[in-house]
Protein backbone atom coordinates (compact mmCIF):
# COMPACT_ATOMS: atom_id res chain seq x y z
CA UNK A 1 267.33 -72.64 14.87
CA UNK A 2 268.89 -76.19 15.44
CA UNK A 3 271.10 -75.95 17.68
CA UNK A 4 272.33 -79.82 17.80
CA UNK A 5 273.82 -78.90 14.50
CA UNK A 6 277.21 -77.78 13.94
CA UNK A 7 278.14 -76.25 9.87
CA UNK A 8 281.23 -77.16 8.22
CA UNK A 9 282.75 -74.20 6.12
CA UNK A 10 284.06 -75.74 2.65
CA UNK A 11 287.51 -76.51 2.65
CA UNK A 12 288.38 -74.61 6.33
CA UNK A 13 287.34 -77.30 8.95
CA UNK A 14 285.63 -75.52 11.19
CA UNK A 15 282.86 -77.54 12.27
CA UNK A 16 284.52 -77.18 16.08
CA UNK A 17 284.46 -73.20 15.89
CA UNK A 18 280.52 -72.80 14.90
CA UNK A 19 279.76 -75.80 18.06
CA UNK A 20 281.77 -73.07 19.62
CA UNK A 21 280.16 -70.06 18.41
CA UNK A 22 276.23 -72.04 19.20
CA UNK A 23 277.35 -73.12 22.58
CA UNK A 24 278.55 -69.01 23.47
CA UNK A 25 275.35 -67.85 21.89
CA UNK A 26 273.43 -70.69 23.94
CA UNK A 27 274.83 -69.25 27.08
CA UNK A 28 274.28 -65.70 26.06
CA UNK A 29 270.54 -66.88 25.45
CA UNK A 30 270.27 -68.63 29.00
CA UNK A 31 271.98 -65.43 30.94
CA UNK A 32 269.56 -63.30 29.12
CA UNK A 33 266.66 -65.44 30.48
CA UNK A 34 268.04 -65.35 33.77
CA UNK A 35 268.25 -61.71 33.66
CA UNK A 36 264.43 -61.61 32.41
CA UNK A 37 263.41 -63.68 35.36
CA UNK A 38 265.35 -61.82 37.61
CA UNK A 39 263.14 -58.62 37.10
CA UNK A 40 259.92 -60.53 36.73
CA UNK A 41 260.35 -62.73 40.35
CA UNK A 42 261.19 -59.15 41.88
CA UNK A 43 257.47 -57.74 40.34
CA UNK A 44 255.04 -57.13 43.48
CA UNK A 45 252.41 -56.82 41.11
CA UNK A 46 251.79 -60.01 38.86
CA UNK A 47 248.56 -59.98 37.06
CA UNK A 48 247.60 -63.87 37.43
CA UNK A 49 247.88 -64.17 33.62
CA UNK A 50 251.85 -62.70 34.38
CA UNK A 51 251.93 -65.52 37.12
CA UNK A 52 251.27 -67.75 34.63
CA UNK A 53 253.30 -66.70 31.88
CA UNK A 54 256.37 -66.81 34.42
CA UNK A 55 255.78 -70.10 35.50
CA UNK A 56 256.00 -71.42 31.71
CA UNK A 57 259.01 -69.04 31.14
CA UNK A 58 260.70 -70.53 34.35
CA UNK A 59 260.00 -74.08 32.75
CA UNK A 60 261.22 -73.35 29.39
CA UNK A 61 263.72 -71.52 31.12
CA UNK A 62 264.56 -74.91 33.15
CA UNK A 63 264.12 -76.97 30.13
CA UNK A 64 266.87 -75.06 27.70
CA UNK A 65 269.79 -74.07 30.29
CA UNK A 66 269.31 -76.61 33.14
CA UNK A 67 268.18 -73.42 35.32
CA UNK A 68 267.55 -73.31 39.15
């Protein structure tokens, strides 16, 4: 999904409400990555290969939502 790209309903104008509607989903997506590292960072028990799979999650993670 693009989300750089707004739709524009025939006729209605509402180009501003789907920017809307991707930007809410957006920051439904980043809070659910948040959440997802959340209960991965507070694992004990990484496997190395987990480790590394967190590390590129955390950078996507960074990458998409500006994370901490």
């Amino acid at each position: 999904m693009d989300h750089g790209v707004a739709y524009f309903h025939a006729g209605r104008g509402t180009v501003g409400q789907d920017a809307a509607g991707l930007a809410f989903q957006h920051r439904q997506q980043c809070a659910e990555s948040r959440r997802i590292l959340g209960t991965k960072r507070n694992r004990p028990d990484l496997t190395e290969g987990e480790r590394t799979e967190l590390a590129r999650f955390e950078e996507n993670y960074k990458a998409r939502c500006g994370g901490r």
